[in-house]
PDB file of N, CA and C in Angstrom:
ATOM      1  N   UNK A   1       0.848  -1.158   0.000  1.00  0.00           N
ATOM      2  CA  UNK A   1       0.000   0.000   0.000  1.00  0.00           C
ATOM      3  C   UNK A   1       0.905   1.235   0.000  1.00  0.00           C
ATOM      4  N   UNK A   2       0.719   2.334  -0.556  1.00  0.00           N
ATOM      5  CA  UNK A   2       1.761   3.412  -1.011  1.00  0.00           C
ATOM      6  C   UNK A   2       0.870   4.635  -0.440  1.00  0.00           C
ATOM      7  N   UNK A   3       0.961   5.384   0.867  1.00  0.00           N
ATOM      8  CA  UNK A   3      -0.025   5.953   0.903  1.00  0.00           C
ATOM      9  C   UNK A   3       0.591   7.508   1.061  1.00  0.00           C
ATOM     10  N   UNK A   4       0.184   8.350   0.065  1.00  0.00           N
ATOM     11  CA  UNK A   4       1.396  10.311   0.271  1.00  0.00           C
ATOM     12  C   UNK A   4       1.231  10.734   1.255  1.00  0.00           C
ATOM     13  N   UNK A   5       2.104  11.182   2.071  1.00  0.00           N
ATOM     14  CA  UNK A   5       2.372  12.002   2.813  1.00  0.00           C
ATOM     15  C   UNK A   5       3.431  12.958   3.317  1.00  0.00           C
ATOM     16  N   UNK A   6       2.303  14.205   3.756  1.00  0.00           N
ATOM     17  CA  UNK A   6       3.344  16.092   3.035  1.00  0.00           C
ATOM     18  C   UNK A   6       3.505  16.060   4.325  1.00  0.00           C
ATOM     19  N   UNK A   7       4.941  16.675   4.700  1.00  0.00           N
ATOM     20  CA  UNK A   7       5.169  17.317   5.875  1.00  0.00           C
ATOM     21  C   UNK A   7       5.294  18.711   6.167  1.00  0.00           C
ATOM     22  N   UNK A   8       4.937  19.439   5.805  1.00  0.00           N
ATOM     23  CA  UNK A   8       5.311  21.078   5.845  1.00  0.00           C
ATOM     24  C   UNK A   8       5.385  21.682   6.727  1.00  0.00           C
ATOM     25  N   UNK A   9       6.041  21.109   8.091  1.00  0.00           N
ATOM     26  CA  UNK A   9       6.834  21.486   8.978  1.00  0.00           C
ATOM     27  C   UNK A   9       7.128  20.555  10.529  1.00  0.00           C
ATOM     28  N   UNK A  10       8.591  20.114  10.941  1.00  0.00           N
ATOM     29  CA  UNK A  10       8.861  19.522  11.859  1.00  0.00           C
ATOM     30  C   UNK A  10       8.412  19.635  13.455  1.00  0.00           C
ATOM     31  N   UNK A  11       8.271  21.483  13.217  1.00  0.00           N
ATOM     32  CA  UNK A  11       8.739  21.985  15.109  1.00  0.00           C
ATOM     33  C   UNK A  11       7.834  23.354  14.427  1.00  0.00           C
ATOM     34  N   UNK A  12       6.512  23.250  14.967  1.00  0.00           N
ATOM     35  CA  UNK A  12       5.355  21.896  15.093  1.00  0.00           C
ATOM     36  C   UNK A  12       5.657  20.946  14.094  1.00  0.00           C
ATOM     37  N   UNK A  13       5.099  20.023  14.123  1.00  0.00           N
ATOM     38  CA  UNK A  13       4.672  19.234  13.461  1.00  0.00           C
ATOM     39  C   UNK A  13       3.604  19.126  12.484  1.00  0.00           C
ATOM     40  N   UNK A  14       3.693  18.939  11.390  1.00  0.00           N
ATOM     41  CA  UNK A  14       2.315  19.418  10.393  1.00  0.00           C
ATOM     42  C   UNK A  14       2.302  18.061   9.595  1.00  0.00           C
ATOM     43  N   UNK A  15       1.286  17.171   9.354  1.00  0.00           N
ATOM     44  CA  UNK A  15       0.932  16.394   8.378  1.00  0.00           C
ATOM     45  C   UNK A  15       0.501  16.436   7.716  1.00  0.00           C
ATOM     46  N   UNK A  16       0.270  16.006   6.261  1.00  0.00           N
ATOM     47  CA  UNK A  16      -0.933  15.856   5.209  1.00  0.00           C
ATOM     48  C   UNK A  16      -1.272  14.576   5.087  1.00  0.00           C
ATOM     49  N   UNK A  17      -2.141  13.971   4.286  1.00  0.00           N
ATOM     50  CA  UNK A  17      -2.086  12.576   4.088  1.00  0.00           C
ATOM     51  C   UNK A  17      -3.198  12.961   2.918  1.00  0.00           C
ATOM     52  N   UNK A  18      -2.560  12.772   1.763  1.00  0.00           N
ATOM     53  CA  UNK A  18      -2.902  12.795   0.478  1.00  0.00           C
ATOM     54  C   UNK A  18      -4.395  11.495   0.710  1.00  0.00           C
ATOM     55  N   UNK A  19      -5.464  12.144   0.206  1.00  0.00           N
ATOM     56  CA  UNK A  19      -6.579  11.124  -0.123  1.00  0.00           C
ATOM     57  C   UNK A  19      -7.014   9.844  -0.795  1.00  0.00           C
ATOM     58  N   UNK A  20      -6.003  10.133  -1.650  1.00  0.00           N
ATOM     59  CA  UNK A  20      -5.415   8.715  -2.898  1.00  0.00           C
ATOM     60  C   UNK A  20      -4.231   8.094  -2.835  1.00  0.00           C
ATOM     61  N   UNK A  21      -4.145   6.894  -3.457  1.00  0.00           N
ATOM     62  CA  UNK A  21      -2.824   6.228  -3.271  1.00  0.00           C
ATOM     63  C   UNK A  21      -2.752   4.635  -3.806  1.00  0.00           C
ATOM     64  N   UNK A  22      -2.101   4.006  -3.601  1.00  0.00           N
ATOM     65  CA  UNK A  22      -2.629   3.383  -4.695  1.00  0.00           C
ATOM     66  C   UNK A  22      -2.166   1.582  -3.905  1.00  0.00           C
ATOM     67  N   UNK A  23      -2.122   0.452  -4.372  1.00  0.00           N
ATOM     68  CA  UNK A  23      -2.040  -1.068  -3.983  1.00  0.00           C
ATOM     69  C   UNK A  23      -1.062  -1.177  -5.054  1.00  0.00           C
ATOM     70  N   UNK A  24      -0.127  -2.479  -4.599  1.00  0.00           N
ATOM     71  CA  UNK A  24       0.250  -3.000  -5.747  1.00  0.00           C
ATOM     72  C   UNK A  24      -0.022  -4.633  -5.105  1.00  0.00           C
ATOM     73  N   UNK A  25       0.307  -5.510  -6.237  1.00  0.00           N
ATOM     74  CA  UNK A  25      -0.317  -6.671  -6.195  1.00  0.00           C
ATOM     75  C   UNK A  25       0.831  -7.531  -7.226  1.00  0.00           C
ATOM     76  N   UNK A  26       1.187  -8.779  -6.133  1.00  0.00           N
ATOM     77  CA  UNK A  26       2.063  -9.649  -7.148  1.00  0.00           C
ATOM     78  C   UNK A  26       1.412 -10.344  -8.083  1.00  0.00           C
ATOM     79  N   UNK A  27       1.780 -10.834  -9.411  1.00  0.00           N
ATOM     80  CA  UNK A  27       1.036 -11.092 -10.341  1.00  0.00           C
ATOM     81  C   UNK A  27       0.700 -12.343 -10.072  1.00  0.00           C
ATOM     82  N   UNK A  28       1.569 -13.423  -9.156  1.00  0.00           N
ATOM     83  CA  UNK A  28       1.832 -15.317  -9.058  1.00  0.00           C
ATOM     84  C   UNK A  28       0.699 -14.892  -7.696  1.00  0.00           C
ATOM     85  N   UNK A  29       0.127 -16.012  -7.436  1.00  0.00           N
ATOM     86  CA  UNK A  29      -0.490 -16.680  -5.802  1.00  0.00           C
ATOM     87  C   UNK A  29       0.529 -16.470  -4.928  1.00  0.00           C
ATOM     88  N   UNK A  30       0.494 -15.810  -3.870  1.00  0.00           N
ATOM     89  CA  UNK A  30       1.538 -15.971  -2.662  1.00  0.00           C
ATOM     90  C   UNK A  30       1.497 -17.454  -2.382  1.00  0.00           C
ATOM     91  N   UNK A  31       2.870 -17.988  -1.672  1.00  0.00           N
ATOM     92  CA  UNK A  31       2.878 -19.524  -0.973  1.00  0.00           C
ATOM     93  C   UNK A  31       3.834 -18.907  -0.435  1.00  0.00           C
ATOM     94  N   UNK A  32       3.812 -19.602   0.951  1.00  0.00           N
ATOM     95  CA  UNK A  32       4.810 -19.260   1.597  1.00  0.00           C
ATOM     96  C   UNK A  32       6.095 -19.695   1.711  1.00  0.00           C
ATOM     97  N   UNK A  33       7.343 -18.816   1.655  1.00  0.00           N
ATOM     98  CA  UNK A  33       8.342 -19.080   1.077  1.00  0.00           C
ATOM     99  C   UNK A  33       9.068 -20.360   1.155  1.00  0.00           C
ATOM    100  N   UNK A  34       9.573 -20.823   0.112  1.00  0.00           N
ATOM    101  CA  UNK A  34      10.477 -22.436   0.415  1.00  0.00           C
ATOM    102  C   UNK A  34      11.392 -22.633  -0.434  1.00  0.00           C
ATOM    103  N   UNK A  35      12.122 -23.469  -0.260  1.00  0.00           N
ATOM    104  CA  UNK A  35      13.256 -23.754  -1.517  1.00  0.00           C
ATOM    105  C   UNK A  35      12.772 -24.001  -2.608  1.00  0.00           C
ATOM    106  N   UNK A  36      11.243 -24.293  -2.853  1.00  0.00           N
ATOM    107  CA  UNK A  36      10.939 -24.048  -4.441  1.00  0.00           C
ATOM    108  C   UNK A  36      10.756 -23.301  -4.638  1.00  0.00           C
ATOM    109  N   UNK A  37      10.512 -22.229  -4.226  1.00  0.00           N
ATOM    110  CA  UNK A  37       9.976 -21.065  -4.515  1.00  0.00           C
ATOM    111  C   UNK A  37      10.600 -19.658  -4.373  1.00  0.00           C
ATOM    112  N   UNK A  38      11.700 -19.662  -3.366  1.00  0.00           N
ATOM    113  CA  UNK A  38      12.490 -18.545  -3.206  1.00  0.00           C
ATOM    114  C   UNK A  38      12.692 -17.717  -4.443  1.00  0.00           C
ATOM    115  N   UNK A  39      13.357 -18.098  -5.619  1.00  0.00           N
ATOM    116  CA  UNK A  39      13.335 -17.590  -6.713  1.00  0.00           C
ATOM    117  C   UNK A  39      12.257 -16.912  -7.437  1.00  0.00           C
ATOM    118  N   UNK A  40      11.002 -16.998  -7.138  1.00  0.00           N
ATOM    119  CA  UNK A  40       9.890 -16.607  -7.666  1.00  0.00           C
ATOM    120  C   UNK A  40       9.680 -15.260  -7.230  1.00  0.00           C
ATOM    121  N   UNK A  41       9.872 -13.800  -7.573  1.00  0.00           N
ATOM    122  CA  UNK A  41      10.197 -12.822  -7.474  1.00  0.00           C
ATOM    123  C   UNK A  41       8.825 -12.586  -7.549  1.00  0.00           C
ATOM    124  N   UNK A  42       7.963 -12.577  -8.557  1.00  0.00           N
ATOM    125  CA  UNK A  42       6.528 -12.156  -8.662  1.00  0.00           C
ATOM    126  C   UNK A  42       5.554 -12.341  -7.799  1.00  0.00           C
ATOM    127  N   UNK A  43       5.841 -13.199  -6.884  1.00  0.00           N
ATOM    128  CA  UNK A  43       5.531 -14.196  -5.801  1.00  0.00           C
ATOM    129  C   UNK A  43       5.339 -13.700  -4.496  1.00  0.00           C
ATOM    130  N   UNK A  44       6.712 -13.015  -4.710  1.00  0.00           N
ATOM    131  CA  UNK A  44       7.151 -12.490  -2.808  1.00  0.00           C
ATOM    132  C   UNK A  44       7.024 -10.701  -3.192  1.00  0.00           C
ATOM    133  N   UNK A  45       7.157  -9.866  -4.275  1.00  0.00           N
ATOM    134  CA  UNK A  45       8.273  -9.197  -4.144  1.00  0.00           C
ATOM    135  C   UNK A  45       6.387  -8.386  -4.998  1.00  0.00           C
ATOM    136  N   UNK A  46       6.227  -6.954  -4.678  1.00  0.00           N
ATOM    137  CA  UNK A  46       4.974  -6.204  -5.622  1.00  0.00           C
ATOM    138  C   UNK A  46       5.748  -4.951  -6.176  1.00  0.00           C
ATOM    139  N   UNK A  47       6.987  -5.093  -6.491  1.00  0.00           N
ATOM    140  CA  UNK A  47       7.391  -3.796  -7.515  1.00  0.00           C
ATOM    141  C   UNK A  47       7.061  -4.206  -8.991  1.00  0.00           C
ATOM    142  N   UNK A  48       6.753  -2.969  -9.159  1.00  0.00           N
ATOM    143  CA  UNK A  48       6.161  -3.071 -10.630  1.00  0.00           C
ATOM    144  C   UNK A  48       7.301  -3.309 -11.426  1.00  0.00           C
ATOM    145  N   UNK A  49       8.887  -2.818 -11.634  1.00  0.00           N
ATOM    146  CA  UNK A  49       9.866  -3.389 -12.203  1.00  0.00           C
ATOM    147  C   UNK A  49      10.050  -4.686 -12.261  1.00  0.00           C
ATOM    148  N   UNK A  50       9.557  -5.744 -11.594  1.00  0.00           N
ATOM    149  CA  UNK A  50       9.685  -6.930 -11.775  1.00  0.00           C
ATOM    150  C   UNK A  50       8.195  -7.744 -12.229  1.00  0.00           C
ATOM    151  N   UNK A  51       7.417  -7.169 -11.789  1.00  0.00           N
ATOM    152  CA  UNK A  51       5.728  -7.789 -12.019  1.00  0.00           C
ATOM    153  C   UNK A  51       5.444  -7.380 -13.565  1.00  0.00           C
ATOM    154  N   UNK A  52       5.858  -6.309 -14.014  1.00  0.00           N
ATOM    155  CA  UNK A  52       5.375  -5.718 -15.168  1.00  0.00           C
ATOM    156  C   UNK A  52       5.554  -6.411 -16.782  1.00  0.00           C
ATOM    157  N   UNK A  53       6.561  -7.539 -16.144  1.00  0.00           N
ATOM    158  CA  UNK A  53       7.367  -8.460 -17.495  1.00  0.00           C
ATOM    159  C   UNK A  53       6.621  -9.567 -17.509  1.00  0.00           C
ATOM    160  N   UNK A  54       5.767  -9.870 -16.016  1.00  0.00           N
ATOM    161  CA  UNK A  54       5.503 -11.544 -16.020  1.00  0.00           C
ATOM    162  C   UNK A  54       3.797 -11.641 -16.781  1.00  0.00           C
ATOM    163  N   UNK A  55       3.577 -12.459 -17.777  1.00  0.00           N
ATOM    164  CA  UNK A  55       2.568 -12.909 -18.758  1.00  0.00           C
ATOM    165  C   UNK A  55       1.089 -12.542 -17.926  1.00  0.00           C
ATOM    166  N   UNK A  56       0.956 -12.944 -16.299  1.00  0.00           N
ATOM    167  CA  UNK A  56      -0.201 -12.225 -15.676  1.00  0.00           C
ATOM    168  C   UNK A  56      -0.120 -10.669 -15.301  1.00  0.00           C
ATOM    169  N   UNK A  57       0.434  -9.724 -15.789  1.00  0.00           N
ATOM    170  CA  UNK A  57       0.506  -8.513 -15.120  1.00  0.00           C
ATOM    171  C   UNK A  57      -0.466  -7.908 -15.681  1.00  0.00           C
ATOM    172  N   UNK A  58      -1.304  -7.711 -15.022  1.00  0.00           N
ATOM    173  CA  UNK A  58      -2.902  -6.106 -15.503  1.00  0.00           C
ATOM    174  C   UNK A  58      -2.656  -4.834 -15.391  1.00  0.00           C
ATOM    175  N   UNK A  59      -2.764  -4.610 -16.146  1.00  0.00           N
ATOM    176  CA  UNK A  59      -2.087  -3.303 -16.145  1.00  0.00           C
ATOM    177  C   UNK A  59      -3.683  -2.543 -16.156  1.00  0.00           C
ATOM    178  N   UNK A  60      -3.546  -1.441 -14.730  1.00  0.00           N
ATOM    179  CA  UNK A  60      -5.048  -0.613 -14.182  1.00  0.00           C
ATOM    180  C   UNK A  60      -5.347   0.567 -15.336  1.00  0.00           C
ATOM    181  N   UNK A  61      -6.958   0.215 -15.837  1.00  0.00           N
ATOM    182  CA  UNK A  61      -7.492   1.477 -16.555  1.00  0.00           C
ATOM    183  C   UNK A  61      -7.706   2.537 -16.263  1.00  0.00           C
ATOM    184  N   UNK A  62      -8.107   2.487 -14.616  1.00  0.00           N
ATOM    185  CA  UNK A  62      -9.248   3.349 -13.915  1.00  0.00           C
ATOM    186  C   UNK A  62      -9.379   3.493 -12.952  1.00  0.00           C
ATOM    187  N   UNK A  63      -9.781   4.309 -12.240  1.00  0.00           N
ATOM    188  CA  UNK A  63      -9.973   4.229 -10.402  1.00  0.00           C
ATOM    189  C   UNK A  63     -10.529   2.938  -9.824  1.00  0.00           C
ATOM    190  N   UNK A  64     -11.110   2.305 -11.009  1.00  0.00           N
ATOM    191  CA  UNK A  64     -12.112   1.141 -10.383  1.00  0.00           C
ATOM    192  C   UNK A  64     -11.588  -0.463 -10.755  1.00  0.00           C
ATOM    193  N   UNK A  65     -10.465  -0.211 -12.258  1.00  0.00           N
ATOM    194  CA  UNK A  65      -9.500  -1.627 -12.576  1.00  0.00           C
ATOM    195  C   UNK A  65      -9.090  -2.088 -11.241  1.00  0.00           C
ATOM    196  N   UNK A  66      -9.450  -3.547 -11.218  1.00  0.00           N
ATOM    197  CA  UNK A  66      -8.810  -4.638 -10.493  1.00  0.00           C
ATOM    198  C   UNK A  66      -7.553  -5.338 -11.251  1.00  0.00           C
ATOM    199  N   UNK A  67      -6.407  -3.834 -11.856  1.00  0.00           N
ATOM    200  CA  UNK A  67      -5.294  -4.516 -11.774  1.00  0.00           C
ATOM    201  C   UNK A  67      -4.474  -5.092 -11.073  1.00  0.00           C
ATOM    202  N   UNK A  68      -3.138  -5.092 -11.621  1.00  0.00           N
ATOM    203  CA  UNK A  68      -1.697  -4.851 -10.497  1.00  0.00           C
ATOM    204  C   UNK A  68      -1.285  -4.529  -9.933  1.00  0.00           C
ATOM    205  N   UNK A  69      -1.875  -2.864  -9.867  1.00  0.00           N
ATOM    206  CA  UNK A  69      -1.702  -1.572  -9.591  1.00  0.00           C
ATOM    207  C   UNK A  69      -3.000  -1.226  -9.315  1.00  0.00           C
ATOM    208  N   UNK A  70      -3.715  -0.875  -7.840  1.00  0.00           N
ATOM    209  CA  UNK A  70      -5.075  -0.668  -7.807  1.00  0.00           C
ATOM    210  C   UNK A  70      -5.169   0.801  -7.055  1.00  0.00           C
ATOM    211  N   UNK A  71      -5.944   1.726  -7.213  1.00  0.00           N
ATOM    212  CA  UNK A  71      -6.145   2.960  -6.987  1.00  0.00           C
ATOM    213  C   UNK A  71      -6.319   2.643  -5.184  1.00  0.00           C
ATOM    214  N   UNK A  72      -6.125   3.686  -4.127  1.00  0.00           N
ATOM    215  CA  UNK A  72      -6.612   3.530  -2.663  1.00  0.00           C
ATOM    216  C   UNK A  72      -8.239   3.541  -2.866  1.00  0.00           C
ATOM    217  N   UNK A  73      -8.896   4.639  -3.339  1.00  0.00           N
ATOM    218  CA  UNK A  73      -9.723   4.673  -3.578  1.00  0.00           C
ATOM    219  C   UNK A  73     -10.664   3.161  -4.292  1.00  0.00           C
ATOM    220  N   UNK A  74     -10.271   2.415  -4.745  1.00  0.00           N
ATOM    221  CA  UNK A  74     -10.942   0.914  -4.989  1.00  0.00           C
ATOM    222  C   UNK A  74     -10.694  -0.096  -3.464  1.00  0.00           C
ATOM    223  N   UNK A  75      -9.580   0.281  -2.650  1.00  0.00           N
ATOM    224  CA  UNK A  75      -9.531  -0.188  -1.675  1.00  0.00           C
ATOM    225  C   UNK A  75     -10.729   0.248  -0.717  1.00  0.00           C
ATOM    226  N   UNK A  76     -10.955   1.087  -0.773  1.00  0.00           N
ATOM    227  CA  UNK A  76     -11.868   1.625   0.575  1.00  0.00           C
ATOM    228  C   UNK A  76     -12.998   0.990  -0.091  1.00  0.00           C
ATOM    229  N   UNK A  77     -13.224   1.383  -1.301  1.00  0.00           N
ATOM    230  CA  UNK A  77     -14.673   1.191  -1.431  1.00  0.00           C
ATOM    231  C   UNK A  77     -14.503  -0.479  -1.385  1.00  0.00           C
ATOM    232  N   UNK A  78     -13.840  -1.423  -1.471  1.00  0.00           N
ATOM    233  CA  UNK A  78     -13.570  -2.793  -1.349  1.00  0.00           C
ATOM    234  C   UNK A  78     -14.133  -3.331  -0.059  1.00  0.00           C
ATOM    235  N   UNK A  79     -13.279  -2.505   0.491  1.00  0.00           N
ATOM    236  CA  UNK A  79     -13.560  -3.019   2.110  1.00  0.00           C
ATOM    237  C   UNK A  79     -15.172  -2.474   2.309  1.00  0.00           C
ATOM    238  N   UNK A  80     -15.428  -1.430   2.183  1.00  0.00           N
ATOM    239  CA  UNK A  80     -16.927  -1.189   2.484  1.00  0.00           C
ATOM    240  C   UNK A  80     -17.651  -2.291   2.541  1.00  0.00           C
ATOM    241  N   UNK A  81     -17.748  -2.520   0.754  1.00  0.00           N
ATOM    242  CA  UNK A  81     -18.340  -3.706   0.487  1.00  0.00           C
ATOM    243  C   UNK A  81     -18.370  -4.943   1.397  1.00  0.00           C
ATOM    244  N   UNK A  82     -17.411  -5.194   1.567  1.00  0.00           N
ATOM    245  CA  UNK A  82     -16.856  -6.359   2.600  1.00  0.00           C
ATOM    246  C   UNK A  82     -17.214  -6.298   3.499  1.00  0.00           C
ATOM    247  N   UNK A  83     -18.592  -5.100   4.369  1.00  0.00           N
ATOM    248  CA  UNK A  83     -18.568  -4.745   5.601  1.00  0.00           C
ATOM    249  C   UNK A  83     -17.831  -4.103   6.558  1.00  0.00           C
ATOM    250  N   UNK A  84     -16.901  -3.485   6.240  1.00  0.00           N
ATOM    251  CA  UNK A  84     -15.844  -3.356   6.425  1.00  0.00           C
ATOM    252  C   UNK A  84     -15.551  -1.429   6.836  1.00  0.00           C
ATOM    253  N   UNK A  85     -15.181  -0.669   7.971  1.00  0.00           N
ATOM    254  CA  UNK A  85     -15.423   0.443   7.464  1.00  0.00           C
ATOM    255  C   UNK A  85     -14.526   1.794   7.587  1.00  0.00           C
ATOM    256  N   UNK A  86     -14.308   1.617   6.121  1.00  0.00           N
ATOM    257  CA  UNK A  86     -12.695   1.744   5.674  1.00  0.00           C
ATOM    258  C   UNK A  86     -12.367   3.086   5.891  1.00  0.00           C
ATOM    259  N   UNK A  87     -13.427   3.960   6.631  1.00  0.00           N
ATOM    260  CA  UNK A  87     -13.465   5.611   7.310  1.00  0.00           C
ATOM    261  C   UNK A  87     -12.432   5.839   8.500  1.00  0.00           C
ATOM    262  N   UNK A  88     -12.834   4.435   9.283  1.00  0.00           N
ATOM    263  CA  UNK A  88     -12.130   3.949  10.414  1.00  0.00           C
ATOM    264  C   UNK A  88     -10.872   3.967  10.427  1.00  0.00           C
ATOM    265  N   UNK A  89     -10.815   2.164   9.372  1.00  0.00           N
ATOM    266  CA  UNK A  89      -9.471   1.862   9.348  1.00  0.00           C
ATOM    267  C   UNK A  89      -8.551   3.078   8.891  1.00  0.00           C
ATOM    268  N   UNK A  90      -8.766   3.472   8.223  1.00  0.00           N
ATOM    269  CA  UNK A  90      -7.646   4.640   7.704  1.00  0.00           C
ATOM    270  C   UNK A  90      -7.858   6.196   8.822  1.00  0.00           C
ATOM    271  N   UNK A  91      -8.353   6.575   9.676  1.00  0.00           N
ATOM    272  CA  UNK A  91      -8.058   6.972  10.620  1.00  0.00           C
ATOM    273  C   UNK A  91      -7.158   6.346  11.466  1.00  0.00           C
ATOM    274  N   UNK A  92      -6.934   4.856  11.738  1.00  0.00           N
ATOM    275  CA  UNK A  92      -6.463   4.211  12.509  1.00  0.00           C
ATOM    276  C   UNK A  92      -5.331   4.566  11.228  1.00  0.00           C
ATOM    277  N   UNK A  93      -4.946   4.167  10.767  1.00  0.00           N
ATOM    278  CA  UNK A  93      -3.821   4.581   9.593  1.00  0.00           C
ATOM    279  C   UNK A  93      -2.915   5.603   9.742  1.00  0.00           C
ATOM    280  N   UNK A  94      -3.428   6.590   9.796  1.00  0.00           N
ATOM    281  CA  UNK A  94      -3.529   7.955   9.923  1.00  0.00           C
ATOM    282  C   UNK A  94      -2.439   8.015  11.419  1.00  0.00           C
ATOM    283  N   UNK A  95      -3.425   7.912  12.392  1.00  0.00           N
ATOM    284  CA  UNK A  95      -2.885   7.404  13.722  1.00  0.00           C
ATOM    285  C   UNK A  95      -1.425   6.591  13.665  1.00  0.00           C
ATOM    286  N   UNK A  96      -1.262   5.841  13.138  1.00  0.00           N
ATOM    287  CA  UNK A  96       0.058   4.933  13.059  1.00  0.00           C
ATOM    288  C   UNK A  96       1.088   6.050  12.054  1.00  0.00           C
ATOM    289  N   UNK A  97       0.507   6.666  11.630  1.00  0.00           N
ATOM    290  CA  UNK A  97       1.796   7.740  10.524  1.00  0.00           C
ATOM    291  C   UNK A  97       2.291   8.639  11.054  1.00  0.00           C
ATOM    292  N   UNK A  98       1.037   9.363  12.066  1.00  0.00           N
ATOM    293  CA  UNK A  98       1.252  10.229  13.075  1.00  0.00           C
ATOM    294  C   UNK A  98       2.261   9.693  13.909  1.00  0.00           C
ATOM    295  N   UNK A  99       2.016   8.910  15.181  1.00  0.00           N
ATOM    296  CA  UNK A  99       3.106   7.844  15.665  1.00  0.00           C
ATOM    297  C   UNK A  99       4.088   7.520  15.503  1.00  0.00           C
ATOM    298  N   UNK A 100       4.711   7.707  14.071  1.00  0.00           N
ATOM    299  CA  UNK A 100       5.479   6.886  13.718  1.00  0.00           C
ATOM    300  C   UNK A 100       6.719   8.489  13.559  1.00  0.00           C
ATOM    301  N   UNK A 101       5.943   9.469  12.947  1.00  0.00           N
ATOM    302  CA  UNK A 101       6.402  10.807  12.710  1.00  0.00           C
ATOM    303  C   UNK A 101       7.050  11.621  13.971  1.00  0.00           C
ATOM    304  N   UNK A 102       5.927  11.239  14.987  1.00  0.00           N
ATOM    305  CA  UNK A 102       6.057  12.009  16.456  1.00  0.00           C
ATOM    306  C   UNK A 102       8.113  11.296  16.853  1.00  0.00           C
ATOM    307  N   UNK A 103       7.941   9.947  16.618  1.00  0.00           N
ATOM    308  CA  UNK A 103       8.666   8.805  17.309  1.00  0.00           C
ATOM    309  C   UNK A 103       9.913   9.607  16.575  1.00  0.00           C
ATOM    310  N   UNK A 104      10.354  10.018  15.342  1.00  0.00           N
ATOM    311  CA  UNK A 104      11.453  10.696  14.433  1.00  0.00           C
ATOM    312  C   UNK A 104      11.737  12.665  14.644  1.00  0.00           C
ATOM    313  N   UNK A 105      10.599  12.798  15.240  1.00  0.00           N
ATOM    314  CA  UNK A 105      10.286  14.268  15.026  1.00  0.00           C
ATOM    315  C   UNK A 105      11.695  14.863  15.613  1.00  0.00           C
ATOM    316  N   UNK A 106      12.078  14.533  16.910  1.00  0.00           N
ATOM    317  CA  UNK A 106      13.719  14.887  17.546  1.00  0.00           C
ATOM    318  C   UNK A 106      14.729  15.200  16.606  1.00  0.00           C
ATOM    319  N   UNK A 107      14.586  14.165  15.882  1.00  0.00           N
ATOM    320  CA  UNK A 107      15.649  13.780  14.881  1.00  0.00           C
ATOM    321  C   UNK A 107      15.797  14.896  13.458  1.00  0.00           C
ATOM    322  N   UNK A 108      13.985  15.119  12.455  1.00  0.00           N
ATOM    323  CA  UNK A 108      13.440  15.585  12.253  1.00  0.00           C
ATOM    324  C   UNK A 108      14.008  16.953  12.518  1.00  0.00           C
ATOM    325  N   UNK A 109      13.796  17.298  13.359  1.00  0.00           N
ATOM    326  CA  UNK A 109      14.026  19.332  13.684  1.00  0.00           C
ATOM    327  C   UNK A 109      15.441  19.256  14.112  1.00  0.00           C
ATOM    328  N   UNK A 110      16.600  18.507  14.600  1.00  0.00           N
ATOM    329  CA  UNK A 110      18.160  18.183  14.502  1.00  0.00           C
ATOM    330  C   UNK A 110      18.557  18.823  13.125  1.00  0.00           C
TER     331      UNK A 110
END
């Protein structure tokens, strides 16, 4: 999950968190890793430099393609669907970026 975020200033502290963003998705079934499989890059690994060559890669039309590459926005509304309520989770999101920012901020304004 790739999700933007602006900082436009340390000391305070200022966040953004861009509204969109996007999934990526390996093109193979995950299995969990083993000596057959270590090598399988498409498998373990969701950069598009390596997914983008292999014969299953979808390449996304639209906010709403269930490619390789899926918009945030198809995520939320995913989970909705699913019961799911994805207003929340990404507040809780939000919360963990914050957290994670506060935890560097010292360092940050250094």
């Amino acid at each position: 999950m790739r999700i933007y975020v602006l900082i436009t200033s340390v000391d305070p502290l200022r966040v953004w968190m861009h509204e969109d963003g996007f999934l990526r998705f390996c093109t193979e079934k995950y299995e969990m890793p083993s000596g057959n499989n270590m090598d399988n890059l498409c498998m373990h690994l969701t950069n598009y430099a390596i997914n983008k060559n292999n014969s299953k890669f979808v390449p996304s039309t639209d906010v709403n393609s269930e490619g390789s590459k899926r918009h945030l926005k198809w995520f939320k509304n995913w989970l909705d669907n699913k019961g799911h309520d994805s207003a929340e989770i990404f507040k809780s999101i939000e919360k963990i970026i914050v957290k994670t920012l506060l935890s560097v901020q010292p360092s940050l304004v250094h």
